[in-house]
Every structure is written in structure tokens, then in C-alpha cells.
C-alpha atoms as a PDB file:
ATOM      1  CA  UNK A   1     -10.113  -4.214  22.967  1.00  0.00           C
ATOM      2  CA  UNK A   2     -11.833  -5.776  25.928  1.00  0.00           C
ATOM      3  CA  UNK A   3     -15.162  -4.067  27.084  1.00  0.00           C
ATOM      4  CA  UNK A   4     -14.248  -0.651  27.368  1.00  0.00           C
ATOM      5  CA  UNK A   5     -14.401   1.830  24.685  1.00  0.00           C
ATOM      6  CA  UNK A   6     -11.773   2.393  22.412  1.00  0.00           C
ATOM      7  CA  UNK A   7      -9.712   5.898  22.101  1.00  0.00           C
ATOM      8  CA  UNK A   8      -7.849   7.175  19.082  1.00  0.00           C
ATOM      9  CA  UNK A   9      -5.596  10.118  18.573  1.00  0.00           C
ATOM     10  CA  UNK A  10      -5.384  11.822  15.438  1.00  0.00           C
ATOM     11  CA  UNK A  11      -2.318  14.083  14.893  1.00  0.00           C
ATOM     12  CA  UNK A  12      -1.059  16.717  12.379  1.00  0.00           C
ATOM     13  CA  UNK A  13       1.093  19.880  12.159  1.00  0.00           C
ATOM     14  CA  UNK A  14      -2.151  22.311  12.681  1.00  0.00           C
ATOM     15  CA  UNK A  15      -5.141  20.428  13.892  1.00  0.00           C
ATOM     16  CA  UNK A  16      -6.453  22.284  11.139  1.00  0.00           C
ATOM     17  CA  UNK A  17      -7.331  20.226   8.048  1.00  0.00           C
ATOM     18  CA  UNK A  18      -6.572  16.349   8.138  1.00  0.00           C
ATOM     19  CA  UNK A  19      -6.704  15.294  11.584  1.00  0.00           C
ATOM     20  CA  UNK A  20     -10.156  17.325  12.451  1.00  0.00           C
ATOM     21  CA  UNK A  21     -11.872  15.330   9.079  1.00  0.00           C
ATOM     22  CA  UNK A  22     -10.972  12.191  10.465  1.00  0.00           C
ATOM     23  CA  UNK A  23     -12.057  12.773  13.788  1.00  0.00           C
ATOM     24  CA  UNK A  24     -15.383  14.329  12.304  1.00  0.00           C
ATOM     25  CA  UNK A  25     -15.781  10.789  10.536  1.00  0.00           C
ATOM     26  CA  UNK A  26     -15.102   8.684  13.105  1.00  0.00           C
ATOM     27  CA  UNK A  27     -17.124  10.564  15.319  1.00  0.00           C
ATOM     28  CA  UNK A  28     -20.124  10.484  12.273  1.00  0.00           C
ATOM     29  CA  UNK A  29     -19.574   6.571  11.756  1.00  0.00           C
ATOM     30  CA  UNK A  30     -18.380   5.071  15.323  1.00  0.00           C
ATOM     31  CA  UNK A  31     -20.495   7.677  17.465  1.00  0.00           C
ATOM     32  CA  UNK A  32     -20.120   7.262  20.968  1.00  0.00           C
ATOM     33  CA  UNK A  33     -18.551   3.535  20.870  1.00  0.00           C
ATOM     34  CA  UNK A  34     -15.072   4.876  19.670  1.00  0.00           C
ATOM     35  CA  UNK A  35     -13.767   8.047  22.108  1.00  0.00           C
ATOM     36  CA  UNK A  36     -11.840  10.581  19.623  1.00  0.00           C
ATOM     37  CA  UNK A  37      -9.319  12.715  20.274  1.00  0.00           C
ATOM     38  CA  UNK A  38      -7.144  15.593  17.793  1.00  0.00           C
ATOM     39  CA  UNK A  39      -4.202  17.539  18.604  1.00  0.00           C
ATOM     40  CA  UNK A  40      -1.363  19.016  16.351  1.00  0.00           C
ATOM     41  CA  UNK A  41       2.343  19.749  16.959  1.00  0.00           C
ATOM     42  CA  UNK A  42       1.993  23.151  16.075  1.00  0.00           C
ATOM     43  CA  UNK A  43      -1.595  24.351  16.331  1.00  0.00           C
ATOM     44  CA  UNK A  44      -2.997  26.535  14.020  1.00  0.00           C
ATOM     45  CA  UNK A  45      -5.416  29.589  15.319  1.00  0.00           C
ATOM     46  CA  UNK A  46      -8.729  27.748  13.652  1.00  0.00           C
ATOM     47  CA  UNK A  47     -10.010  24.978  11.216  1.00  0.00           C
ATOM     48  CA  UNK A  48      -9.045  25.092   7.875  1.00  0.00           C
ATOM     49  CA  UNK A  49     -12.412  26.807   6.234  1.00  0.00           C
ATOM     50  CA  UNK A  50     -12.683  25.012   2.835  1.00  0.00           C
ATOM     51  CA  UNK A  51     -11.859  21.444   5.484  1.00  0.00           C
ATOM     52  CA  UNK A  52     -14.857  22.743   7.341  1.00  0.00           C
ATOM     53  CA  UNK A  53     -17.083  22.957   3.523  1.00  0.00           C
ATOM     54  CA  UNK A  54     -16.115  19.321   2.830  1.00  0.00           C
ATOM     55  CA  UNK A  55     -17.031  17.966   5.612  1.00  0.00           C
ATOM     56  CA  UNK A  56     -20.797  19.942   5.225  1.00  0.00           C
ATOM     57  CA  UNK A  57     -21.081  18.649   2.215  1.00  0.00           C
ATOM     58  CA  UNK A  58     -21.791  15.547   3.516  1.00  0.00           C
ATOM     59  CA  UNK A  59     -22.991  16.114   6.556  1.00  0.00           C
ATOM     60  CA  UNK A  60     -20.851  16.209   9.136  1.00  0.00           C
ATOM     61  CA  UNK A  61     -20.536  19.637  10.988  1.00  0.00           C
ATOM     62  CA  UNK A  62     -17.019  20.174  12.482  1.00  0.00           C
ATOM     63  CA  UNK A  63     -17.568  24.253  12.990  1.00  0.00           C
ATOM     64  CA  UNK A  64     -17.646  23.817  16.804  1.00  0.00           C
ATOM     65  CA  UNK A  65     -13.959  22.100  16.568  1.00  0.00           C
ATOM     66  CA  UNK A  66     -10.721  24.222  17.504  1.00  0.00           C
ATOM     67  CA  UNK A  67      -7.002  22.743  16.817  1.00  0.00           C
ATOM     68  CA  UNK A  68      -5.618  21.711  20.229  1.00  0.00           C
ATOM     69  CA  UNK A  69      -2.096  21.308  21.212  1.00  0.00           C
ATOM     70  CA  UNK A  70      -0.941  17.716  21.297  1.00  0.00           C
ATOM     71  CA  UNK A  71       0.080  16.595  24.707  1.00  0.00           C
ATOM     72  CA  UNK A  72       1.561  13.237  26.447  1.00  0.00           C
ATOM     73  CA  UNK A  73      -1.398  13.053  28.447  1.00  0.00           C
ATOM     74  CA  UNK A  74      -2.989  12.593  25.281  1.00  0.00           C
ATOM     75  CA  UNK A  75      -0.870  10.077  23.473  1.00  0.00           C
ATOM     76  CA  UNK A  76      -1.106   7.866  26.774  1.00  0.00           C
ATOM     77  CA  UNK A  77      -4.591   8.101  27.215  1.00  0.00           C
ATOM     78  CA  UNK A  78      -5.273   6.703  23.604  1.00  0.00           C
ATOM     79  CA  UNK A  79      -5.311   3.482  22.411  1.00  0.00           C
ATOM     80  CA  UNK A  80      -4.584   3.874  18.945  1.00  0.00           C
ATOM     81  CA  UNK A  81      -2.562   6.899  17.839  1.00  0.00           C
ATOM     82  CA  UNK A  82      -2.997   8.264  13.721  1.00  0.00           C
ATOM     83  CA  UNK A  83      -0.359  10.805  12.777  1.00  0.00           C
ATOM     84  CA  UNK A  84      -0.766  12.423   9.487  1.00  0.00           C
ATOM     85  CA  UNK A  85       2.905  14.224   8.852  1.00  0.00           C
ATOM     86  CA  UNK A  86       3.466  15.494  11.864  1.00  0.00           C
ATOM     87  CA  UNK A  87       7.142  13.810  11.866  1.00  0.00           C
ATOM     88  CA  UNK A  88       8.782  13.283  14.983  1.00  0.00           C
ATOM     89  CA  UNK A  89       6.851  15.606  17.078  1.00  0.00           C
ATOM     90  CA  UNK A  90       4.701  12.684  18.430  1.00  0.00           C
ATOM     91  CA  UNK A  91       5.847  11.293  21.650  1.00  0.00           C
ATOM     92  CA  UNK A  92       5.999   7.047  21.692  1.00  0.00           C
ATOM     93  CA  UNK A  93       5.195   4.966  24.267  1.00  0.00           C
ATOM     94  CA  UNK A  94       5.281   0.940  24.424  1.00  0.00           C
ATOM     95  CA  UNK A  95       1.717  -1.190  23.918  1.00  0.00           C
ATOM     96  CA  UNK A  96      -0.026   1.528  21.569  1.00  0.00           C
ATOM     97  CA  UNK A  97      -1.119   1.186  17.960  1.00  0.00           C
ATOM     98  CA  UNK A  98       0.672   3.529  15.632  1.00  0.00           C
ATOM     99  CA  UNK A  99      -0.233   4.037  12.481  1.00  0.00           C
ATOM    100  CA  UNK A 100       1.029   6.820   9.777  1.00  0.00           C
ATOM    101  CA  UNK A 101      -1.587   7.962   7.211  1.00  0.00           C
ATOM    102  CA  UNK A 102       0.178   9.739   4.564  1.00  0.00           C
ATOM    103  CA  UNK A 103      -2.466  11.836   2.814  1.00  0.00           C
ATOM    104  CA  UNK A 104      -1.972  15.569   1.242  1.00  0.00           C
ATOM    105  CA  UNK A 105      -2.763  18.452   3.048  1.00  0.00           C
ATOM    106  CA  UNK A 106      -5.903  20.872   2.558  1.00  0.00           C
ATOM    107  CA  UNK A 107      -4.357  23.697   3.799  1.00  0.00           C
ATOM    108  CA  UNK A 108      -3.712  25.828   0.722  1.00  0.00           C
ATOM    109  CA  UNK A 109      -6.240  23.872  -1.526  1.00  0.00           C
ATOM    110  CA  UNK A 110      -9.296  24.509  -2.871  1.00  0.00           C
ATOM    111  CA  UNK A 111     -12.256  22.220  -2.242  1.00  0.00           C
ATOM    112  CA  UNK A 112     -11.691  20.245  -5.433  1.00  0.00           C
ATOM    113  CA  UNK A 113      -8.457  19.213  -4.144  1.00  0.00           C
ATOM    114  CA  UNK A 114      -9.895  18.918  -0.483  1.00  0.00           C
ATOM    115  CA  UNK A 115     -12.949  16.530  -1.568  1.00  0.00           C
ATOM    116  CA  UNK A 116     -10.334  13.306  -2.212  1.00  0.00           C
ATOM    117  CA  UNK A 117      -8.808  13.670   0.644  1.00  0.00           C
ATOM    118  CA  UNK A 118     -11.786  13.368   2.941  1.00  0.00           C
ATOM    119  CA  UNK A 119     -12.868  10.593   0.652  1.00  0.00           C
ATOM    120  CA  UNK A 120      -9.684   9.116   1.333  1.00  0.00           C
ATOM    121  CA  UNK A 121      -9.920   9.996   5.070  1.00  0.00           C
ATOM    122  CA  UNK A 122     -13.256   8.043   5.383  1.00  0.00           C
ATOM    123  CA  UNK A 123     -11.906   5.247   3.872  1.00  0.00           C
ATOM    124  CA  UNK A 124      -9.371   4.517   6.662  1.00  0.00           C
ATOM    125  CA  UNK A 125     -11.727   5.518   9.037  1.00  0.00           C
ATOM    126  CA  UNK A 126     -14.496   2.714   7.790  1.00  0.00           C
ATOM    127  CA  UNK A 127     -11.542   0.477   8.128  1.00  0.00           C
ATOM    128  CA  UNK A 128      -9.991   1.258  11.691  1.00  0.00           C
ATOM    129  CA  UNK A 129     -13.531   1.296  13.272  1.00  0.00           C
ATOM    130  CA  UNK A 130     -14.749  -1.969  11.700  1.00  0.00           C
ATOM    131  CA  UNK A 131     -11.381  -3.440  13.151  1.00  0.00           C
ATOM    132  CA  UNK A 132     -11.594  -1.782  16.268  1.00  0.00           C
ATOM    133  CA  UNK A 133     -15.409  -2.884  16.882  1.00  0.00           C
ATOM    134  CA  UNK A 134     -14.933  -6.059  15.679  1.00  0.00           C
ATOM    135  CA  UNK A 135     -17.273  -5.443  12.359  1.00  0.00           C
ATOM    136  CA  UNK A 136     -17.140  -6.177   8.697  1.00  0.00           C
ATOM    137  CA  UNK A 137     -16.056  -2.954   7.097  1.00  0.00           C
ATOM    138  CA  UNK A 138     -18.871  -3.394   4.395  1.00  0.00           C
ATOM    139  CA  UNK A 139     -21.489  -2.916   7.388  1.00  0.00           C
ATOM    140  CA  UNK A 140     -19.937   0.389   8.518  1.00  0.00           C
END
């Protein structure tokens, strides 16, 4: 993506659950050569708690993080945009990267349920920051 840094948009319902772990990862695993953005469609009044407890167990604090509403200043400022269910709430524009993560949601679950699902999260997020660095996913 030329020489300037990279910007990706994750989007769900709440900005709750989901889209605040991935941000958290990429944040953890691209630090400040990938700029990260979350928003939701509806958001919720704060982080899903037992999202926030998965993400401490392994290290990655995302207490300071509050859902945001999702805006078209957003979408166009991003390169690449990640929804996660959030259905036809998020606005398209020509020349970005879409993709459409279907994972389940935390909210509801307990952190048993919760654990595979950030697993799952940093999975995808190993794999969209090795392409969008230009690095071997196995050195991520």
C-alpha cells in the first residue's frame, strides 16, 4: 500500500465484543505500522466485560476502549474495512477492501465461549497484517 501506513476499520452492531478484540490484536501485533479504527452501527454503552477478560488473558488491555458510532468519515478514511454482522448498515464506497468476517458474538457468552472467538479473531488478524505489510504470516 505504497509508503504510508495502512488503516483498517473494524465494524459490528455494538463496538462491544468482536470488533474491539480485533482492533486490540492488531493494535498488539501491527503496533503503530497499521492505523486502527472500530465503530458499530448501533453502539452499545461499554465493552463487553467477559471480551475485556479474554483479551487480559493474554495480554492485551482494551479497558481504556469505548464503542464508537460508525461514521462515513470513517469508512473513507480507511483502507481496508472488516465488518463482523453488522449487515447493511456499512456505507460502500469504490477502491476499498471489504471483507466480512463471520464469527459468533460474545455478547451473552461466557468466557469459555468467548476464548475461540478471539483465537479465531487473531488468526485473521496475523493474516491481514502479514498481507498488508508485506510479511510471511509465520513471522507475525
Amino acid at each position: 500500500m505504497n509508503d504510508r501506513t495502512p488503516s483498517v476499520l473494524f465494524v459490528c452492531v455494538h463496538n462491544a465484543g468482536r470488533s474491539q478484540m480485533a482492533a486490540g490484536w492488531l493494535r498488539h501485533i501491527a503496533g503503530d505500522r497499521v492505523e486502527v479504527r472500530s465503530a458499530g452501527s448501533m453502539p452499545a454503552e461499554q465493552i463487553n466485560p467477559v471480551a475485556v477478560e479474554a483479551m487480559a488473558e493474554v495480554g492485551i488491555d482494551i479497558t481504556a476502549e469505548e464503542p464508537k458510532v460508525l461514521t462515513t468519515e470513517a469508512v473513507e478514511d480507511s483502507d481496508v474495512v472488516i465488518t463482523m454482522g453488522c449487515g447493511d448498515a456499512c456505507p460502500f464506497f469504490p477502491g476499498k477492501r471489504y471483507e466480512d468476517w463471520k464469527l459468533e458474538d460474545p455478547a451473552g457468552q461466557g468466557i469459555e465461549a468467548v476464548r475461540p472467538i478471539r483465537d479465531e479473531i487473531r488468526s485473521r488478524i496475523e493474516t491481514l497484517t502479514a498481507e498488508l505489510l508485506g510479511q510471511d504470516p509465520a513471522l507475525t
